[in-house]
PDB file of N, CA and C in Angstrom:
ATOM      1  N   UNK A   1     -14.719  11.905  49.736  1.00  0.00           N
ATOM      2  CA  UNK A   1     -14.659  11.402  48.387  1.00  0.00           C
ATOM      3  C   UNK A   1     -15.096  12.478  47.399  1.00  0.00           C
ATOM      4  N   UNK A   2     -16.729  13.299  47.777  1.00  0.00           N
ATOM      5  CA  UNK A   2     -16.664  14.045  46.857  1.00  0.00           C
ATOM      6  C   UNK A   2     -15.709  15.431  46.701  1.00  0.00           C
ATOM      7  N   UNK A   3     -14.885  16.053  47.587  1.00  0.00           N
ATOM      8  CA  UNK A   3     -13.618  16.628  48.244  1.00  0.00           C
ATOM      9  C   UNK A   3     -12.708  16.002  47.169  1.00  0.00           C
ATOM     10  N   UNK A   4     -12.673  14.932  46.797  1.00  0.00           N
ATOM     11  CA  UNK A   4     -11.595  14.614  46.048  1.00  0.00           C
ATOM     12  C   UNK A   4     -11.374  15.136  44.493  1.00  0.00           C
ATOM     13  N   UNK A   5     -12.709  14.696  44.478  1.00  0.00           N
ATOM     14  CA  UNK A   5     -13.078  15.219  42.550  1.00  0.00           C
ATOM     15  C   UNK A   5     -13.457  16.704  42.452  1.00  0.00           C
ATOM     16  N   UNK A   6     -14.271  17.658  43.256  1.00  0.00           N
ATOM     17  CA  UNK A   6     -14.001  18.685  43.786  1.00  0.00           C
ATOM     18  C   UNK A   6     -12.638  19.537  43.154  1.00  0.00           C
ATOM     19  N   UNK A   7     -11.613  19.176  43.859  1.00  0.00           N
ATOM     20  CA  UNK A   7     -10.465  19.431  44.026  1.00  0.00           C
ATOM     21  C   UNK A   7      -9.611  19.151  42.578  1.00  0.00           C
ATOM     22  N   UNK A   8      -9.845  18.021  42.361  1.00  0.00           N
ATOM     23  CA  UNK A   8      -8.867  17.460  41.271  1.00  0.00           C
ATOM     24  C   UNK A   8      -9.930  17.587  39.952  1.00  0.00           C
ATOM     25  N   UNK A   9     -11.006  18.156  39.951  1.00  0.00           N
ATOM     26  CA  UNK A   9     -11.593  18.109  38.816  1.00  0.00           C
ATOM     27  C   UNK A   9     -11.034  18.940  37.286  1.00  0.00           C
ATOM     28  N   UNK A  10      -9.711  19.788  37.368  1.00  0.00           N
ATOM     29  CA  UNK A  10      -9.412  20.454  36.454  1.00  0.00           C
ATOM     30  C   UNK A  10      -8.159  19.235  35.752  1.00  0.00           C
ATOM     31  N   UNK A  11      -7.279  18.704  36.747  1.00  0.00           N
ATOM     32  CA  UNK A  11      -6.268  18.246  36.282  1.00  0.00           C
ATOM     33  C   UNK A  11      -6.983  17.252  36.056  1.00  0.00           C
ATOM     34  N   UNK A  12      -7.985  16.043  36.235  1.00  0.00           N
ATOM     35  CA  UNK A  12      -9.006  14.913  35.638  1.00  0.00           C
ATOM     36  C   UNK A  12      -9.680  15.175  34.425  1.00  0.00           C
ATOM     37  N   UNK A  13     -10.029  16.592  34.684  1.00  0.00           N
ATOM     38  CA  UNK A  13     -10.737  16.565  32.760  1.00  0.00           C
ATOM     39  C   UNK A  13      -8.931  16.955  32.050  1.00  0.00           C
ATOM     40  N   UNK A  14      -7.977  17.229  32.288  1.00  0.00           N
ATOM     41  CA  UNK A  14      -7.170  17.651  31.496  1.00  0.00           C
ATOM     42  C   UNK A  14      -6.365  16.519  31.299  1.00  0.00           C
ATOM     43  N   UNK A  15      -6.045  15.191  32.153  1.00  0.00           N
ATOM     44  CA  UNK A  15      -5.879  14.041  31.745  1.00  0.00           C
ATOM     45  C   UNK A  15      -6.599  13.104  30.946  1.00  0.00           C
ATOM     46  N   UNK A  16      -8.362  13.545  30.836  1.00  0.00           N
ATOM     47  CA  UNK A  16      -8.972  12.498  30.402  1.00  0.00           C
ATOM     48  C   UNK A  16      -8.951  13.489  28.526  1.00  0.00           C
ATOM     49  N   UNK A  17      -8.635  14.770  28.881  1.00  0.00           N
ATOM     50  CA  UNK A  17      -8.419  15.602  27.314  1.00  0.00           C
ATOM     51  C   UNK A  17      -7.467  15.019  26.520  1.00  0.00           C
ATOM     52  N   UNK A  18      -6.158  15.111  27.794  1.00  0.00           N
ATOM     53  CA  UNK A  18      -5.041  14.423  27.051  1.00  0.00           C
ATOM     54  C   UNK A  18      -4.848  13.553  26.585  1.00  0.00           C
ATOM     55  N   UNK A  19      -5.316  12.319  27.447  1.00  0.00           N
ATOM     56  CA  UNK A  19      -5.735  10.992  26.782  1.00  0.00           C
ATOM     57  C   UNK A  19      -6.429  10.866  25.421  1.00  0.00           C
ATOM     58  N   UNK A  20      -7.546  11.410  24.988  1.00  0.00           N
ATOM     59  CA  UNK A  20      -8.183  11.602  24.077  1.00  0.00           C
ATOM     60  C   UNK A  20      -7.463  12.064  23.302  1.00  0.00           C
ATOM     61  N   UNK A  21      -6.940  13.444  22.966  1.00  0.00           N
ATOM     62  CA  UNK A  21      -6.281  13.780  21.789  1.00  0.00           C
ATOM     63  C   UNK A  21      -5.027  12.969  21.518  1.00  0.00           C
ATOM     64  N   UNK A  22      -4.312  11.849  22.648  1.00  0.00           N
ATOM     65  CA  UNK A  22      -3.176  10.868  22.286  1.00  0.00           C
ATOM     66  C   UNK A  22      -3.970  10.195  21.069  1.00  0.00           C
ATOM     67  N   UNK A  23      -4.955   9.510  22.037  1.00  0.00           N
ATOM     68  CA  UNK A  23      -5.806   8.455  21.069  1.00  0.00           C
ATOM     69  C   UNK A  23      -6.407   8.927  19.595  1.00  0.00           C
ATOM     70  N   UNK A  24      -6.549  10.013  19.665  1.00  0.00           N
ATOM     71  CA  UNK A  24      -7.299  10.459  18.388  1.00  0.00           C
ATOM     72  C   UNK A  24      -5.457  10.945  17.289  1.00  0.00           C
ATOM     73  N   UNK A  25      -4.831  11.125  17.825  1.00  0.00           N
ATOM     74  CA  UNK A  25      -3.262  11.533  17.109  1.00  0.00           C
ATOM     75  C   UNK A  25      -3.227  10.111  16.741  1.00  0.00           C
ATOM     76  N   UNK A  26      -3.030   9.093  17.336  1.00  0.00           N
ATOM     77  CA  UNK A  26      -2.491   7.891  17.000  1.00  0.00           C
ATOM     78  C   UNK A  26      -3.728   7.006  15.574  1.00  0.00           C
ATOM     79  N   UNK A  27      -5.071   7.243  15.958  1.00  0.00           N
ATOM     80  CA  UNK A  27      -5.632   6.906  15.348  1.00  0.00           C
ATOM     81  C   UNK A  27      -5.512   7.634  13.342  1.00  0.00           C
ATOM     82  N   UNK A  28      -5.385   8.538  14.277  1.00  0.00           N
ATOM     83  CA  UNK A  28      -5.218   9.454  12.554  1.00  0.00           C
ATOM     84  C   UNK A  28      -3.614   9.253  11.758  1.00  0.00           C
ATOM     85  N   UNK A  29      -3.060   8.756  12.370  1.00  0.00           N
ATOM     86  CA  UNK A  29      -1.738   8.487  11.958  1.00  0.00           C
ATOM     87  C   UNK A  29      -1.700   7.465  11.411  1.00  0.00           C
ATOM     88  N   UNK A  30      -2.020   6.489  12.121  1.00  0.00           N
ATOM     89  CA  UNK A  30      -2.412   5.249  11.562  1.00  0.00           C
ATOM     90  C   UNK A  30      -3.490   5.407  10.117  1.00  0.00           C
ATOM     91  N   UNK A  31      -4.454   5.920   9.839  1.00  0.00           N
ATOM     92  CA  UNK A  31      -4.850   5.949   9.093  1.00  0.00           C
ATOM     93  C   UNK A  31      -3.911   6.528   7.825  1.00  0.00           C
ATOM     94  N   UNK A  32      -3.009   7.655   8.289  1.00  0.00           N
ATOM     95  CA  UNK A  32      -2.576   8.098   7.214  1.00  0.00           C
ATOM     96  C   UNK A  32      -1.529   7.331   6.808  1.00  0.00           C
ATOM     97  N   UNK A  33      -0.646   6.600   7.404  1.00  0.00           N
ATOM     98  CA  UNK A  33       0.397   5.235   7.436  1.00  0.00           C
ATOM     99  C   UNK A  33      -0.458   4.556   6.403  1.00  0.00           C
ATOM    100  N   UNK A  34      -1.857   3.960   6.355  1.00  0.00           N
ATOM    101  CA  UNK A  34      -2.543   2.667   5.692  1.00  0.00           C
ATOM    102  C   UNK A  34      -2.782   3.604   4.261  1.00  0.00           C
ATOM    103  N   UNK A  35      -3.008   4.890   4.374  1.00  0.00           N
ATOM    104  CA  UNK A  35      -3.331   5.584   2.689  1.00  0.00           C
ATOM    105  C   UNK A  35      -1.872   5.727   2.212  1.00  0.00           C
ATOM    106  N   UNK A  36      -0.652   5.887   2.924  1.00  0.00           N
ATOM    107  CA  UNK A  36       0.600   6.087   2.115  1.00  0.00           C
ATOM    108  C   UNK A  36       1.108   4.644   1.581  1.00  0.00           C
ATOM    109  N   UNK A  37       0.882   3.657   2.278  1.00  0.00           N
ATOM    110  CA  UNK A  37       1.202   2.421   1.662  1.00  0.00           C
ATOM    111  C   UNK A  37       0.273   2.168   0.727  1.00  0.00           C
ATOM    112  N   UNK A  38      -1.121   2.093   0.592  1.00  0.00           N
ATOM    113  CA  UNK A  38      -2.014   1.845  -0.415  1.00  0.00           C
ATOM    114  C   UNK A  38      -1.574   2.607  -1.550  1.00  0.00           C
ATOM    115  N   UNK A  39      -0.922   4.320  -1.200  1.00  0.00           N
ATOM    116  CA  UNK A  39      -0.267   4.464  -2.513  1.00  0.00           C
ATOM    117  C   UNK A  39       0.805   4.185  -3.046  1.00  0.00           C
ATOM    118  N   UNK A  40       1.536   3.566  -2.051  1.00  0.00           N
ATOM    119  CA  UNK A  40       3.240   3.232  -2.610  1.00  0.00           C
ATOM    120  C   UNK A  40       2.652   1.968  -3.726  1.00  0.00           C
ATOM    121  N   UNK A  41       1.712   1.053  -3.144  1.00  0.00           N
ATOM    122  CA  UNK A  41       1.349  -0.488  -3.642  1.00  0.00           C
ATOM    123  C   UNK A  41       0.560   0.046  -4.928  1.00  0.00           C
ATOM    124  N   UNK A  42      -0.347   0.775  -5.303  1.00  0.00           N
ATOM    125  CA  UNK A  42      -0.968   1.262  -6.440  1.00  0.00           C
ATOM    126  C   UNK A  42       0.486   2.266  -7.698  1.00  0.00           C
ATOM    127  N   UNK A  43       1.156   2.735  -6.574  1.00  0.00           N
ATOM    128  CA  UNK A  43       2.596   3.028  -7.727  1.00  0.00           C
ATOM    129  C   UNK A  43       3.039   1.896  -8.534  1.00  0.00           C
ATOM    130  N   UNK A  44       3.047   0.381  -7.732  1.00  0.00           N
ATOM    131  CA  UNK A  44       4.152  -0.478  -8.279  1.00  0.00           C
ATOM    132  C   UNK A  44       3.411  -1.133  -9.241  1.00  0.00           C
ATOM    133  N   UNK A  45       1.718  -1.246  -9.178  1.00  0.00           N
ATOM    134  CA  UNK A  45       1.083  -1.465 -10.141  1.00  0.00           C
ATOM    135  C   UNK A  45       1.045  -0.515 -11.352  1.00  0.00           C
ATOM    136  N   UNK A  46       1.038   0.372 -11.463  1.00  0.00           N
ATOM    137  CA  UNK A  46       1.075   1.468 -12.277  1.00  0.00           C
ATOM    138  C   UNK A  46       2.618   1.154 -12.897  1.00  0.00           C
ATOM    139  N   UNK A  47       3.280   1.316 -11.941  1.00  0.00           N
ATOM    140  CA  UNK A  47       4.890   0.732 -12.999  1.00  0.00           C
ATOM    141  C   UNK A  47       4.792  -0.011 -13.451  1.00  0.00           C
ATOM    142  N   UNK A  48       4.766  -1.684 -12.944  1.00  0.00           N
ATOM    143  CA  UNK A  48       4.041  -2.527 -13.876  1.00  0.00           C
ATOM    144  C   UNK A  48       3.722  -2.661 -15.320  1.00  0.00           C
ATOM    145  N   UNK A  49       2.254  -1.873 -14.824  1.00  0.00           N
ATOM    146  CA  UNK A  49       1.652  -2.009 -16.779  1.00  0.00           C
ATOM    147  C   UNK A  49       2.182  -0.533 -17.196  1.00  0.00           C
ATOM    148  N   UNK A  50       2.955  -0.196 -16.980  1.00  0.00           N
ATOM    149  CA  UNK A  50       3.624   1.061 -17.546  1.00  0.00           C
ATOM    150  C   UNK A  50       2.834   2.043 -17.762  1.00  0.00           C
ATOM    151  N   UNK A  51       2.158   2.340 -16.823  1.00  0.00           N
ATOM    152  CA  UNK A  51       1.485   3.721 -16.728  1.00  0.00           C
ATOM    153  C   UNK A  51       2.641   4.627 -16.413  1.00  0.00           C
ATOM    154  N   UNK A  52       2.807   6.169 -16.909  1.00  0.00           N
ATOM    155  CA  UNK A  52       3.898   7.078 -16.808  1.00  0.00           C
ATOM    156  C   UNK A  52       2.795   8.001 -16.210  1.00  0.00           C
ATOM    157  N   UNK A  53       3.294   9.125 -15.637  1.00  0.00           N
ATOM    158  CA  UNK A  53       3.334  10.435 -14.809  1.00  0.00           C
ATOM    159  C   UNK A  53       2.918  11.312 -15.992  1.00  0.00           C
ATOM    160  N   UNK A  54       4.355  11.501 -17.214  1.00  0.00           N
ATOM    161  CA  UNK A  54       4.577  12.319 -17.952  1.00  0.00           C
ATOM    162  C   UNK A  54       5.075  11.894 -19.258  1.00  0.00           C
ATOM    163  N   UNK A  55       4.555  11.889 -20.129  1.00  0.00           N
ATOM    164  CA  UNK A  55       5.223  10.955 -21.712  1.00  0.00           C
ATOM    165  C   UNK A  55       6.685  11.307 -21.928  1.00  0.00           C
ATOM    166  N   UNK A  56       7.031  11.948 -21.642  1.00  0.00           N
ATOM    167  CA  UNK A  56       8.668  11.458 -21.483  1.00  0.00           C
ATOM    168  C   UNK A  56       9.463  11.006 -20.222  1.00  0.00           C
ATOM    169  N   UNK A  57       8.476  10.311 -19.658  1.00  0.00           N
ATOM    170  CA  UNK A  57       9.219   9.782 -18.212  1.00  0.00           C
ATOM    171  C   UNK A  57       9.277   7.994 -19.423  1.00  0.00           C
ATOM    172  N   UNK A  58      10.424   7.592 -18.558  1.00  0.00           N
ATOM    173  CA  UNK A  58      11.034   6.442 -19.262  1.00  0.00           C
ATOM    174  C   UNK A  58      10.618   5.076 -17.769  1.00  0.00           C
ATOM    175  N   UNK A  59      10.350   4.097 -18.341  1.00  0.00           N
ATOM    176  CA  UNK A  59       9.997   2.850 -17.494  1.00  0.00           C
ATOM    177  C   UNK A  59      10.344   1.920 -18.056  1.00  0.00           C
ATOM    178  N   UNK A  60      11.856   1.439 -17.126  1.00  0.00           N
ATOM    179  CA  UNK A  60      11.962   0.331 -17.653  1.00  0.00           C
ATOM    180  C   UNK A  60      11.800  -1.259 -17.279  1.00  0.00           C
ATOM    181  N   UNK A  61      11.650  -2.215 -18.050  1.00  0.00           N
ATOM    182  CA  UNK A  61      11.822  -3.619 -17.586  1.00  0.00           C
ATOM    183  C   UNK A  61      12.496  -3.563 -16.094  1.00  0.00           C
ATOM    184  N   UNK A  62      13.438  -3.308 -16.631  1.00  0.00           N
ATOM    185  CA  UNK A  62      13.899  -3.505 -14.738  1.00  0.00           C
ATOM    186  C   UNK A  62      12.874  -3.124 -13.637  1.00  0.00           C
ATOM    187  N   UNK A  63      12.739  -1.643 -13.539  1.00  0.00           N
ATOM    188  CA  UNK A  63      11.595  -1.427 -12.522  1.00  0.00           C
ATOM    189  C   UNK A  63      10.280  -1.905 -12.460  1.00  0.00           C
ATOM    190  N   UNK A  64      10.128  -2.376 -13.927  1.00  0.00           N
ATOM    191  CA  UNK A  64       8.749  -2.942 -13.832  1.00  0.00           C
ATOM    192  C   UNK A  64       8.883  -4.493 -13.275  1.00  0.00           C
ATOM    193  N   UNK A  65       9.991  -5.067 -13.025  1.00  0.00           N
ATOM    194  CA  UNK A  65      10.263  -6.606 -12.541  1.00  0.00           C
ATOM    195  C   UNK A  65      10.582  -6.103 -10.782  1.00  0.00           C
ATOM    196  N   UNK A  66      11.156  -5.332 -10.809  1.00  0.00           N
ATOM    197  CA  UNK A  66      11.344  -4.716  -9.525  1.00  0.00           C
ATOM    198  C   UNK A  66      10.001  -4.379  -8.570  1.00  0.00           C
ATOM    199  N   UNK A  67       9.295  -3.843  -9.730  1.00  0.00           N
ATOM    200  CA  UNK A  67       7.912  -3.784  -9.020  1.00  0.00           C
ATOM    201  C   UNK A  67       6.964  -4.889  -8.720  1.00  0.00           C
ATOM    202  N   UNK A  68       6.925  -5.595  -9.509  1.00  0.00           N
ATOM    203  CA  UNK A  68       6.058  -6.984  -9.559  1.00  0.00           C
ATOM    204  C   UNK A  68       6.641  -7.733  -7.593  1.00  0.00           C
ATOM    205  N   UNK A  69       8.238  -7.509  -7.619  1.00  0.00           N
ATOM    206  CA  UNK A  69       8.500  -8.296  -6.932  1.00  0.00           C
ATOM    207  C   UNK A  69       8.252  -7.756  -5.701  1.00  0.00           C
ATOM    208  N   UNK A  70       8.140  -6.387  -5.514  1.00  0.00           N
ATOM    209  CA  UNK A  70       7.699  -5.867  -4.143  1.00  0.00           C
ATOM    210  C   UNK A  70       6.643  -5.874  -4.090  1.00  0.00           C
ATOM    211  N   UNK A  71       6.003  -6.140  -4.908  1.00  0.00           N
ATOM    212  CA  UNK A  71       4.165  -6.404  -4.263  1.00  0.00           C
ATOM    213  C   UNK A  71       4.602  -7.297  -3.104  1.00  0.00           C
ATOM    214  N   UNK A  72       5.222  -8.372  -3.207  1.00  0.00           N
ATOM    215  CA  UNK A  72       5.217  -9.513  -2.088  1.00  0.00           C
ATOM    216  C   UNK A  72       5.608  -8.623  -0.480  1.00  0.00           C
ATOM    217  N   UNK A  73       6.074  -7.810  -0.352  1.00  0.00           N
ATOM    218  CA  UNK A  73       5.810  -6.764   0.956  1.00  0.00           C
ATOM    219  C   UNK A  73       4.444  -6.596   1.215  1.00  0.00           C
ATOM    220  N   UNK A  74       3.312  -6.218   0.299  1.00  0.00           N
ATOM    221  CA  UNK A  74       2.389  -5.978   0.749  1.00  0.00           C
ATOM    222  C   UNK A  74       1.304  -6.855   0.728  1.00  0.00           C
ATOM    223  N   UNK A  75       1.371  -7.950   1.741  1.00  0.00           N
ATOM    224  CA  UNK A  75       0.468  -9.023   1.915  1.00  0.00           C
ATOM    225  C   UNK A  75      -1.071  -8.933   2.373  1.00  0.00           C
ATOM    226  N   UNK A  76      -1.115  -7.488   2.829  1.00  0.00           N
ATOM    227  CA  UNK A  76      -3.015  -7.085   3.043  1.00  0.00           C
ATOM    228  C   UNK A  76      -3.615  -7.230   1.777  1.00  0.00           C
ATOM    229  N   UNK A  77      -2.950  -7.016   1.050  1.00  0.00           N
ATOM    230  CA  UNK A  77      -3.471  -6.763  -0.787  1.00  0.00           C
ATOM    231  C   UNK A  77      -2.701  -7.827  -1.408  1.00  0.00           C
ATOM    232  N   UNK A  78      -2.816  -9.188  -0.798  1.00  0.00           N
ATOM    233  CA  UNK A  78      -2.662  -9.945  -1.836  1.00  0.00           C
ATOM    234  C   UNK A  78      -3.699 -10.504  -3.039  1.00  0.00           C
ATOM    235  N   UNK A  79      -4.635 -10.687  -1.859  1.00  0.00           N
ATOM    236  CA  UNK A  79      -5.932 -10.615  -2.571  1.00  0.00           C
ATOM    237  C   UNK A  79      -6.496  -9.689  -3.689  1.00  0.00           C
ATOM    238  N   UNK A  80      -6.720  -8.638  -3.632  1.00  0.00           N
ATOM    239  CA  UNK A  80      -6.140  -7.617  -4.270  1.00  0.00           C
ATOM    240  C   UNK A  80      -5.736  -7.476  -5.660  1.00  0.00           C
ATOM    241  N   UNK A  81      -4.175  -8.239  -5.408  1.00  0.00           N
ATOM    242  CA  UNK A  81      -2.924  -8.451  -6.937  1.00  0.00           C
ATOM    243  C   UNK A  81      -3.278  -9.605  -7.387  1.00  0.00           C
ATOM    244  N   UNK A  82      -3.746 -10.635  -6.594  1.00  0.00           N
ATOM    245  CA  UNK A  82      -4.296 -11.939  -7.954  1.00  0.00           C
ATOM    246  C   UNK A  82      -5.899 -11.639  -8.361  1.00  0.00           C
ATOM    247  N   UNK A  83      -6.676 -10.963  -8.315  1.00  0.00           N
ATOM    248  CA  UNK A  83      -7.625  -9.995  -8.785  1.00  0.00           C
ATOM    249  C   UNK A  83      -7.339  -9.512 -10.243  1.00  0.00           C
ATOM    250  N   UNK A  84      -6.319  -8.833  -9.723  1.00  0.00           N
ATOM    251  CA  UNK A  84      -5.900  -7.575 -10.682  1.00  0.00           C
ATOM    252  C   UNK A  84      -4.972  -8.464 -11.538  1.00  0.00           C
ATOM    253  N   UNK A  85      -4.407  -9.576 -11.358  1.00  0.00           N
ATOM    254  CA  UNK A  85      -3.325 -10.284 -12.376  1.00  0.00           C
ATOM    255  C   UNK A  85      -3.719 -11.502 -13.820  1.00  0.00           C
ATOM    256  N   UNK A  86      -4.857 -11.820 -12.373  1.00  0.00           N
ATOM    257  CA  UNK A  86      -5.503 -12.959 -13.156  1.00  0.00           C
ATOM    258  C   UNK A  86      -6.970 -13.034 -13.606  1.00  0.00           C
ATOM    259  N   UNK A  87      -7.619 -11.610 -13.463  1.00  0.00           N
ATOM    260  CA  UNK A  87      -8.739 -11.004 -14.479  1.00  0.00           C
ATOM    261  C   UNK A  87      -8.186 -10.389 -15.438  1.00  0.00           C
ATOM    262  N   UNK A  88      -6.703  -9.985 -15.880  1.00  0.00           N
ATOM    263  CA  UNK A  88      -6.338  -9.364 -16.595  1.00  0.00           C
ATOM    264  C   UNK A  88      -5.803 -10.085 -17.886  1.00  0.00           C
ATOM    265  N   UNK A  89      -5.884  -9.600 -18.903  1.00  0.00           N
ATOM    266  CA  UNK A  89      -5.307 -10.756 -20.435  1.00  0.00           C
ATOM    267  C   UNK A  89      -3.915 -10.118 -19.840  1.00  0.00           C
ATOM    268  N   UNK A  90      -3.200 -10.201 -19.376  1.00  0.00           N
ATOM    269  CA  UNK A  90      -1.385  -9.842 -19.052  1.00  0.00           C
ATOM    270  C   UNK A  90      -0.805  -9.788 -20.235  1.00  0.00           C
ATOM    271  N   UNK A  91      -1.152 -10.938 -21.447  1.00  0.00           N
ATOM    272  CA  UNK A  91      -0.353 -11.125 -22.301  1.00  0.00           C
ATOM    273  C   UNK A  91      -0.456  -9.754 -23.542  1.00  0.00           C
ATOM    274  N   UNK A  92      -2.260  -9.272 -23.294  1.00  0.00           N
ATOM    275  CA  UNK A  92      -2.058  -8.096 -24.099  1.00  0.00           C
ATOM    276  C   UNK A  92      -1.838  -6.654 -23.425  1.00  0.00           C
ATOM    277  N   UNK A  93      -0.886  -6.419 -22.112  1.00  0.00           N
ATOM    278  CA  UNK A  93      -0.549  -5.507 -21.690  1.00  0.00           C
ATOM    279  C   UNK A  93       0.803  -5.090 -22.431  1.00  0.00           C
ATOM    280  N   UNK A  94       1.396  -5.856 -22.717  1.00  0.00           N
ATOM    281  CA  UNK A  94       2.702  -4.678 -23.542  1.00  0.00           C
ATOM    282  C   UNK A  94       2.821  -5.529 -24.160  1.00  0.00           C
ATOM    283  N   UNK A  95       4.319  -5.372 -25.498  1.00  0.00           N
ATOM    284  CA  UNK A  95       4.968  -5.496 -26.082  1.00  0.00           C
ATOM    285  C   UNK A  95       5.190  -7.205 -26.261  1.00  0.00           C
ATOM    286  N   UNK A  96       6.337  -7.292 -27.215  1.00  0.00           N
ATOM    287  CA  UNK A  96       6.817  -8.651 -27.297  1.00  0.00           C
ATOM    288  C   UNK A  96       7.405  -8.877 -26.079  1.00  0.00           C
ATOM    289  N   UNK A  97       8.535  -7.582 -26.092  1.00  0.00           N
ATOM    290  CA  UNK A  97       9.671  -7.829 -25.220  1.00  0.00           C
ATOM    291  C   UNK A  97       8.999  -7.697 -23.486  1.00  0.00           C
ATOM    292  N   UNK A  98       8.309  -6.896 -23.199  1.00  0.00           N
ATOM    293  CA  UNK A  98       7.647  -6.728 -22.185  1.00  0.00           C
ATOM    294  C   UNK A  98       7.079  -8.195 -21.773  1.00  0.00           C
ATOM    295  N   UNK A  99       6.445  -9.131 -22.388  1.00  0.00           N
ATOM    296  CA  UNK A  99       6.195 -10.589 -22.412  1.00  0.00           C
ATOM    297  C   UNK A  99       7.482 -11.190 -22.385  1.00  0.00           C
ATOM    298  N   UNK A 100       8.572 -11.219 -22.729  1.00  0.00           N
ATOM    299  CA  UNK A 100       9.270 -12.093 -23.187  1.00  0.00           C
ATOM    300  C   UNK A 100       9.919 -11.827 -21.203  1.00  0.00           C
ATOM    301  N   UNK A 101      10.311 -10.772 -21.196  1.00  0.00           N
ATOM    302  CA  UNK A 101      10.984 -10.009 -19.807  1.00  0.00           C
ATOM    303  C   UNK A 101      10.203  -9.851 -18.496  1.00  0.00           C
ATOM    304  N   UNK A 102       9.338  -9.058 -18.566  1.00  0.00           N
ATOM    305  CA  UNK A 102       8.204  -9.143 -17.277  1.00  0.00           C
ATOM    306  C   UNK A 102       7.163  -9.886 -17.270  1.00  0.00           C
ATOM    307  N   UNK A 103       6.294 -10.459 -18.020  1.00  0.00           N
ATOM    308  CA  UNK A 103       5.351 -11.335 -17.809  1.00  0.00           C
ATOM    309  C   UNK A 103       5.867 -12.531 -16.821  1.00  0.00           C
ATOM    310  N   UNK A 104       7.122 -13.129 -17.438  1.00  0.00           N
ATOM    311  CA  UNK A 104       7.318 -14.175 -16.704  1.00  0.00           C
ATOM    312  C   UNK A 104       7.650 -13.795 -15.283  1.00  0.00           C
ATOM    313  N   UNK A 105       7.978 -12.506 -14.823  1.00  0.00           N
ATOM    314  CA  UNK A 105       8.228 -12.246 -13.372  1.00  0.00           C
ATOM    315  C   UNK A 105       6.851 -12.537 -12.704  1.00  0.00           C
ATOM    316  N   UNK A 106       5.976 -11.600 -13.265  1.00  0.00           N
ATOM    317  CA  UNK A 106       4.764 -11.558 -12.892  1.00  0.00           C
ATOM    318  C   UNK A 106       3.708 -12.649 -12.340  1.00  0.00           C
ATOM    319  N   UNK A 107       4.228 -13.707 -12.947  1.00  0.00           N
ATOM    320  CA  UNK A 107       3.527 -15.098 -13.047  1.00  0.00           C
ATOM    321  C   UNK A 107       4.794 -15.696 -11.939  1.00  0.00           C
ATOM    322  N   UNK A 108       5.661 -15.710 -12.011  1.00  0.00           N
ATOM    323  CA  UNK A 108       6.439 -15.907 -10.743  1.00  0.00           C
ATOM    324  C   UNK A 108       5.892 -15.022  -9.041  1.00  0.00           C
ATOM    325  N   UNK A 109       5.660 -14.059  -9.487  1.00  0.00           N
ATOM    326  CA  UNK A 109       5.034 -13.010  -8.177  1.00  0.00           C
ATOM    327  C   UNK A 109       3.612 -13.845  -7.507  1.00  0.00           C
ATOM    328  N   UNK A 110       2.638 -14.481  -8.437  1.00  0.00           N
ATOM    329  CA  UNK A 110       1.477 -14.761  -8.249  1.00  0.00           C
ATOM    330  C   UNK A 110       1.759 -16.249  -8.057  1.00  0.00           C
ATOM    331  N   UNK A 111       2.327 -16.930  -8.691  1.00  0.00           N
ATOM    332  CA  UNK A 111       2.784 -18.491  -7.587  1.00  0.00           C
ATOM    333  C   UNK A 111       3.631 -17.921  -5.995  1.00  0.00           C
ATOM    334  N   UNK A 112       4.127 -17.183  -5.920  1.00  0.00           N
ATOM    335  CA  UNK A 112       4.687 -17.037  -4.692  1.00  0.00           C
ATOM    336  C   UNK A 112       3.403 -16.282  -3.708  1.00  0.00           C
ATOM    337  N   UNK A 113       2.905 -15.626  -4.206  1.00  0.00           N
ATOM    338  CA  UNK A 113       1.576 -15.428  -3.586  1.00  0.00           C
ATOM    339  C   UNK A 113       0.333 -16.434  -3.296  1.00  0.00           C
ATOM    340  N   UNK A 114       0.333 -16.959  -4.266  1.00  0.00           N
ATOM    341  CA  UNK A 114      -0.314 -18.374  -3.633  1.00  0.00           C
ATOM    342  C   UNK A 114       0.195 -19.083  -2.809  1.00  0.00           C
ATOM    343  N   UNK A 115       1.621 -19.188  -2.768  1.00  0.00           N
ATOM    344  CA  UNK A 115       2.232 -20.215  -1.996  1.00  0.00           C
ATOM    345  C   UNK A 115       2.209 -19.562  -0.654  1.00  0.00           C
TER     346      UNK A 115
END
């Protein structure tokens, strides 16, 4: 028996290496998977209340209804978006038209999230 480990002791630590750096690759991947979605989901908020990049980048209603509605993909953070929807006055985030056009999505996004 001890003849065995003896013998095989190079290819045993180099399986139990390999194993380890699988596990530690997968773990770190995964982590970086959960920070690229946390930023895709913090983009669609930012579109939303029309935060821009660059003052002549253009945002429109559309993407900002577009965005509201893909929050519903990201259900870890639902909790999260009715936080952020319904501590917020919504009504004094933009415009007339911005109310008249996206608010009501928005309030559609957060009943479907409750539901």
């Amino acid at each position: 028996m001890n003849d065995f480990f003896l013998n095989n002791l190079v290819p045993l630590t180099g399986i139990v290496g390999g194993l380890f750096a699988v596990f530690k690759w997968i773990d770190t991947r995964k982590r970086q998977l959960k920070n690229e979605r946390y930023d895709k989901y913090t983009k669609l908020i930012k579109t939303i209340s029309g935060s821009k990049a660059n003052k002549d980048e253009i945002i429109t209603f559309t993407e900002q209804i577009a965005s509201a509605w893909l929050l519903l993909e990201y259900k870890e953070y639902y909790n999260l978006t009715l936080k952020i929807f319904e501590n917020t006055s919504l009504e004094e985030m933009g415009n007339e038209n911005w109310n008249k056009f996206v608010l009501p999505e928005i309030k559609r996004v957060i009943e479907e999230i409750k539901n």
